[in-house]
C-alpha atoms as a PDB file:
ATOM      1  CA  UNK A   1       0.000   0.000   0.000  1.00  0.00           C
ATOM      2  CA  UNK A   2       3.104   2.269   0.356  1.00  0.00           C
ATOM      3  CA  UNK A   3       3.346   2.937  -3.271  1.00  0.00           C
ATOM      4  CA  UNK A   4      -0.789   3.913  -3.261  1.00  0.00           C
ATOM      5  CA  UNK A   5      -1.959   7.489  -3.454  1.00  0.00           C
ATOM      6  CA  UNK A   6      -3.735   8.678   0.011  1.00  0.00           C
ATOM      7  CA  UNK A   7      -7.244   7.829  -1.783  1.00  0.00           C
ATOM      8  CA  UNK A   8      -6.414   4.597  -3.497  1.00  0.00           C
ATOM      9  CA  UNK A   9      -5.271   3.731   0.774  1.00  0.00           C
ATOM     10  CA  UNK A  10      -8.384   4.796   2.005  1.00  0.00           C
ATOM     11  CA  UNK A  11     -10.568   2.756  -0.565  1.00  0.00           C
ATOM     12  CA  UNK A  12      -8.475  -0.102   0.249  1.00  0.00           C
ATOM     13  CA  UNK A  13      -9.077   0.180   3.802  1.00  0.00           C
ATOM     14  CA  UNK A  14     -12.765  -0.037   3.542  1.00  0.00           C
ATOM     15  CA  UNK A  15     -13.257  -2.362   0.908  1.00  0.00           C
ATOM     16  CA  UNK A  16     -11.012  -4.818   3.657  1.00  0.00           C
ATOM     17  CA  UNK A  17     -12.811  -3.760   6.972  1.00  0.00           C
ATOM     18  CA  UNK A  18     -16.375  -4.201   4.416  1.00  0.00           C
ATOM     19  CA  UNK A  19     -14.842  -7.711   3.628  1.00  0.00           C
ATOM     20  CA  UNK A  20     -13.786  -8.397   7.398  1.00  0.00           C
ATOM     21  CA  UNK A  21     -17.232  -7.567   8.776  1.00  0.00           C
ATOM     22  CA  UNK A  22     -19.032  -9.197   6.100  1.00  0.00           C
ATOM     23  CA  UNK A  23     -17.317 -12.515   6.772  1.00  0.00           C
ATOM     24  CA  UNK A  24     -18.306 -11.435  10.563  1.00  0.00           C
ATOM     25  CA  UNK A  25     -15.225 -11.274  12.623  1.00  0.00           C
ATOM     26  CA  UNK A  26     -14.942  -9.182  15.642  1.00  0.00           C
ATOM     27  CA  UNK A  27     -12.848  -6.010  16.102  1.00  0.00           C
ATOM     28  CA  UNK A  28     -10.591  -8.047  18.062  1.00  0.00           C
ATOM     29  CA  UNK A  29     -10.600 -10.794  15.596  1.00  0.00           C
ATOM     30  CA  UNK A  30      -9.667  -7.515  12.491  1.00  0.00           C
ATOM     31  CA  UNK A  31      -6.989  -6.427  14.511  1.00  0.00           C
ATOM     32  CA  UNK A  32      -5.467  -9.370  15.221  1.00  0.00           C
ATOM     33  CA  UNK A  33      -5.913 -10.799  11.151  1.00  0.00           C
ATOM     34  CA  UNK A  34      -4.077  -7.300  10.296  1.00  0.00           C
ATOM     35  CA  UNK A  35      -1.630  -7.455  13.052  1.00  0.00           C
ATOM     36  CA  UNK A  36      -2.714  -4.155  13.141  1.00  0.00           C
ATOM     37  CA  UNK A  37       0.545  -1.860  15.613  1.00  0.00           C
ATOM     38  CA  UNK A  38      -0.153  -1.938  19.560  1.00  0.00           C
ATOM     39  CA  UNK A  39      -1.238   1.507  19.230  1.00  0.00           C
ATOM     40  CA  UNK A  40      -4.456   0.542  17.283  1.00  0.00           C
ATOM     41  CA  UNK A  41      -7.279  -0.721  20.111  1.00  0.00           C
ATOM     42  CA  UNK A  42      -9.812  -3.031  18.797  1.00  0.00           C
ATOM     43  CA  UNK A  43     -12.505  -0.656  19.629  1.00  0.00           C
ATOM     44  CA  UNK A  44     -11.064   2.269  17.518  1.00  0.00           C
ATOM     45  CA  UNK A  45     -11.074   0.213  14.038  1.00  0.00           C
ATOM     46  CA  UNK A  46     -14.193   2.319  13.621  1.00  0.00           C
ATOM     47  CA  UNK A  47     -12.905   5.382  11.828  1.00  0.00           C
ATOM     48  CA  UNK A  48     -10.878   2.451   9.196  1.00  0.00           C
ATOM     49  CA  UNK A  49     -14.787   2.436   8.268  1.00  0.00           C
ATOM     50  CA  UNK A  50     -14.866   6.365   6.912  1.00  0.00           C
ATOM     51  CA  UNK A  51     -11.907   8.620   8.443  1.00  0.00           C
ATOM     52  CA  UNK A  52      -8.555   7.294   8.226  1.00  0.00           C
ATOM     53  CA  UNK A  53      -6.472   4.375   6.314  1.00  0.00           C
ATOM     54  CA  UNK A  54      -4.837   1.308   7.817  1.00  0.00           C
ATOM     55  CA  UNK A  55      -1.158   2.195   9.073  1.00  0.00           C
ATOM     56  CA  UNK A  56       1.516   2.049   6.416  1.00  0.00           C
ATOM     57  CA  UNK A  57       3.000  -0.810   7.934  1.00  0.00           C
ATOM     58  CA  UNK A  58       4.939  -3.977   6.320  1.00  0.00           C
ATOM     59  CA  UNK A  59       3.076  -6.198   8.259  1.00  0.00           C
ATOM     60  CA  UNK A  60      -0.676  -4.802   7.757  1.00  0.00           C
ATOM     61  CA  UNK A  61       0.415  -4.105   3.957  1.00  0.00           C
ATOM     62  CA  UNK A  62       0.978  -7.560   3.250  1.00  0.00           C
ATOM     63  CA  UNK A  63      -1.997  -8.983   5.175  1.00  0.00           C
ATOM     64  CA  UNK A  64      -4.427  -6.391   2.742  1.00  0.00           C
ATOM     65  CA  UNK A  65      -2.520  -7.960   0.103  1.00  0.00           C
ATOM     66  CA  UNK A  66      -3.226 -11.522   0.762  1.00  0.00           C
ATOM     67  CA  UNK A  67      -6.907 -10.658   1.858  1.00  0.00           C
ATOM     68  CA  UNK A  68      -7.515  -8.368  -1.608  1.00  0.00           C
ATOM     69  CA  UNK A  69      -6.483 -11.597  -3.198  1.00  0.00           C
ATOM     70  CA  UNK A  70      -8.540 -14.117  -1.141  1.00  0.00           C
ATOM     71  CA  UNK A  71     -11.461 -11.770  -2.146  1.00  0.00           C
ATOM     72  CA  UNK A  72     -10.682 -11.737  -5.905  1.00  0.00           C
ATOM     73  CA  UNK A  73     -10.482 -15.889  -5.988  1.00  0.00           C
ATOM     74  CA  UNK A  74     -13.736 -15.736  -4.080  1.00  0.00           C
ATOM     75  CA  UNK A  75     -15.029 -13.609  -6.619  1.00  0.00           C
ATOM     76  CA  UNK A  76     -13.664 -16.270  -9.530  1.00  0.00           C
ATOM     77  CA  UNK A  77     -15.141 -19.038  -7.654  1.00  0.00           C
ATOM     78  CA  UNK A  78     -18.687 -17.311  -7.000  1.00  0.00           C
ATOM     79  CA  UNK A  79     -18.598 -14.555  -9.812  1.00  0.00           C
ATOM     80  CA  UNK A  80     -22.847 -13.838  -8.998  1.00  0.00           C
ATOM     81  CA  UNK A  81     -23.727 -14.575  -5.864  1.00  0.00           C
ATOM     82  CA  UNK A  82     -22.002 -12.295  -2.929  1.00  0.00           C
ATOM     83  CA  UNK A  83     -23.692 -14.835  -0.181  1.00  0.00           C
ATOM     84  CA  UNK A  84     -22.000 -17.460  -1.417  1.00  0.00           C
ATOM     85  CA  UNK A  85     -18.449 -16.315  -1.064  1.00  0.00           C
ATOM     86  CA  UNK A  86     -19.265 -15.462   2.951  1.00  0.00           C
ATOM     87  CA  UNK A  87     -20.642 -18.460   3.462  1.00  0.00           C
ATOM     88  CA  UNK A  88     -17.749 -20.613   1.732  1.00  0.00           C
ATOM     89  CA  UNK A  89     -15.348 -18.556   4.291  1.00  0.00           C
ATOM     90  CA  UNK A  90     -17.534 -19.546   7.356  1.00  0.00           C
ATOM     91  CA  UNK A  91     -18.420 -22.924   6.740  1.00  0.00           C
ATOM     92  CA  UNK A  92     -15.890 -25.758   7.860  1.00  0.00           C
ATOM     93  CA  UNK A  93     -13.875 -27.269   5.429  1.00  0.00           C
ATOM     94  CA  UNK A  94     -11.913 -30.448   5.189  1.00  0.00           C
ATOM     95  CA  UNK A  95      -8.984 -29.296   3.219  1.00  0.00           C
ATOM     96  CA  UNK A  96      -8.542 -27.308   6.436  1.00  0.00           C
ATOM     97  CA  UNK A  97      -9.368 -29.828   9.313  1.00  0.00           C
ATOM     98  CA  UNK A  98     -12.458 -29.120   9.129  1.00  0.00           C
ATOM     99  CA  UNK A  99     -12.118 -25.680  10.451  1.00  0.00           C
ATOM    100  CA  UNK A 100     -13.542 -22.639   8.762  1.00  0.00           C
ATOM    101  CA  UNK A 101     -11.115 -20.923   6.442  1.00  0.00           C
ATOM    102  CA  UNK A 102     -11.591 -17.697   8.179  1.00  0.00           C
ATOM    103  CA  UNK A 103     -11.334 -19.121  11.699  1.00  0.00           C
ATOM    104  CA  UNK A 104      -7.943 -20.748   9.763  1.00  0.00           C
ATOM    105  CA  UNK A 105      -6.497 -17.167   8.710  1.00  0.00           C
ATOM    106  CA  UNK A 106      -7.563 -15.557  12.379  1.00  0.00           C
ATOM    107  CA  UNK A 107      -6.027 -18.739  14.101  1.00  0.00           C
ATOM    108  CA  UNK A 108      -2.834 -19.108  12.316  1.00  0.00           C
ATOM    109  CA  UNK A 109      -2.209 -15.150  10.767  1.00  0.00           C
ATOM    110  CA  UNK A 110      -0.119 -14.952   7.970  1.00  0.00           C
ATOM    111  CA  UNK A 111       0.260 -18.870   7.918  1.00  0.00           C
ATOM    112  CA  UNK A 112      -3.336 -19.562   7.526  1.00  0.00           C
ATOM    113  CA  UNK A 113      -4.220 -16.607   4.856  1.00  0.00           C
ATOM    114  CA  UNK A 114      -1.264 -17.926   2.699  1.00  0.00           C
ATOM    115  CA  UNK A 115      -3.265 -21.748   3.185  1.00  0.00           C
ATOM    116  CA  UNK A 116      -6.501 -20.225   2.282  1.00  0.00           C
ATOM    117  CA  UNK A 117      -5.463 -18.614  -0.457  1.00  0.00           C
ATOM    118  CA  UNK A 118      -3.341 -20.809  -2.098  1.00  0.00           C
ATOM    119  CA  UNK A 119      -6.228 -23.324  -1.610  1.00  0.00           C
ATOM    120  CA  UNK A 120      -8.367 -20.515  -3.662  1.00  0.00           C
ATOM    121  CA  UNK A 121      -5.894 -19.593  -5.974  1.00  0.00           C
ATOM    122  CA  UNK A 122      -3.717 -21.927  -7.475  1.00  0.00           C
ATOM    123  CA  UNK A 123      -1.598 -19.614  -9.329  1.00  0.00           C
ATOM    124  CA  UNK A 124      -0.311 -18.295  -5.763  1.00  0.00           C
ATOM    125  CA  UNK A 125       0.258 -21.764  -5.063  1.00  0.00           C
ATOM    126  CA  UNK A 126       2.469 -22.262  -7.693  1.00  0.00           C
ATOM    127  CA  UNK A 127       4.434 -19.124  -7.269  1.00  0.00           C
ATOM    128  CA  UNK A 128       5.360 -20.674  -3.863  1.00  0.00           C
ATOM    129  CA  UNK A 129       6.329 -24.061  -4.797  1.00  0.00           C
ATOM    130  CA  UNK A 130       9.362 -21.863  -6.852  1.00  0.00           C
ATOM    131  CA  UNK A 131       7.788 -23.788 -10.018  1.00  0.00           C
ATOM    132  CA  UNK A 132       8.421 -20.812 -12.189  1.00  0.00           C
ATOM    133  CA  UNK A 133      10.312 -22.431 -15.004  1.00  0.00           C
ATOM    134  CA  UNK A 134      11.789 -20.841 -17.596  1.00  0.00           C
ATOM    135  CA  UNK A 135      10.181 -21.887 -21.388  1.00  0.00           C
ATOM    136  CA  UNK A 136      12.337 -21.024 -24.098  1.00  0.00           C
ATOM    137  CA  UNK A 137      12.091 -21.791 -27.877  1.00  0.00           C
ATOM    138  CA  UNK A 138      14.969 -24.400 -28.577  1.00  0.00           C
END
């Protein structure tokens, strides 16, 4: 998010607090997904909703990152129907132990959104596996 203009920020911020409440997590649960800085109390993630932006922070930026991509694969996966991509996220699932993929990614952080979404995305997956090979013409 560094490299995003003060507007872009801020409509990143509350397209991912929309996602995070519609997926219903807590403000506890939020700022502990976003490993949002000691500074930020659970019960001030409030103005994230209108005022202010999330904190420039490593951390934070790459847990937006993995979450703006979690919603785009939802989106892929469930391209008309909104209901069915918050229910897929609360609803236990095997290839996760049968736990809920969100209660995964609140659980185990950054472990669990990189599980969920390389279970959504398979591209991602791939990238991580260091499977990028190199095709040339012979």
């Amino acid at each position: 998010m560094t490299d995003l203009t003060s507007d872009a920020r801020l409509s990143l911020t509350r397209h991912t607090m929309e996602l995070l409440e519609g997926w219903g997590l807590a403000s506890r649960e939020i700022a502990e997904l976003l490993q949002l800085p000691d500074t930020v109390k659970p019960r001030h993630l409030v103005r994230f909703r209108d005022q202010e932006a999330f904190p420039d922070d490593p951390k934070v930026n790459r847990r937006v990152a993995y979450l703006s991509r979690i919603d785009e694969a939802l989106n892929t996966y469930f391209p008309r129907n909104a209901e069915m991509r918050h229910l897929w996220v609360r609803r236990a699932n095997k290839q996760f132990g049968r736990r809920a993929p969100v209660a995964v990614m609140v659980e185990d952080g950054e472990s669990g959104l990189i599980s969920v979404l390389s279970h959504l995305d398979c591209t991602f997956a791939w990238d991580l596996t260091g499977s990028k090979t190199e095709y040339s013409r012979a």
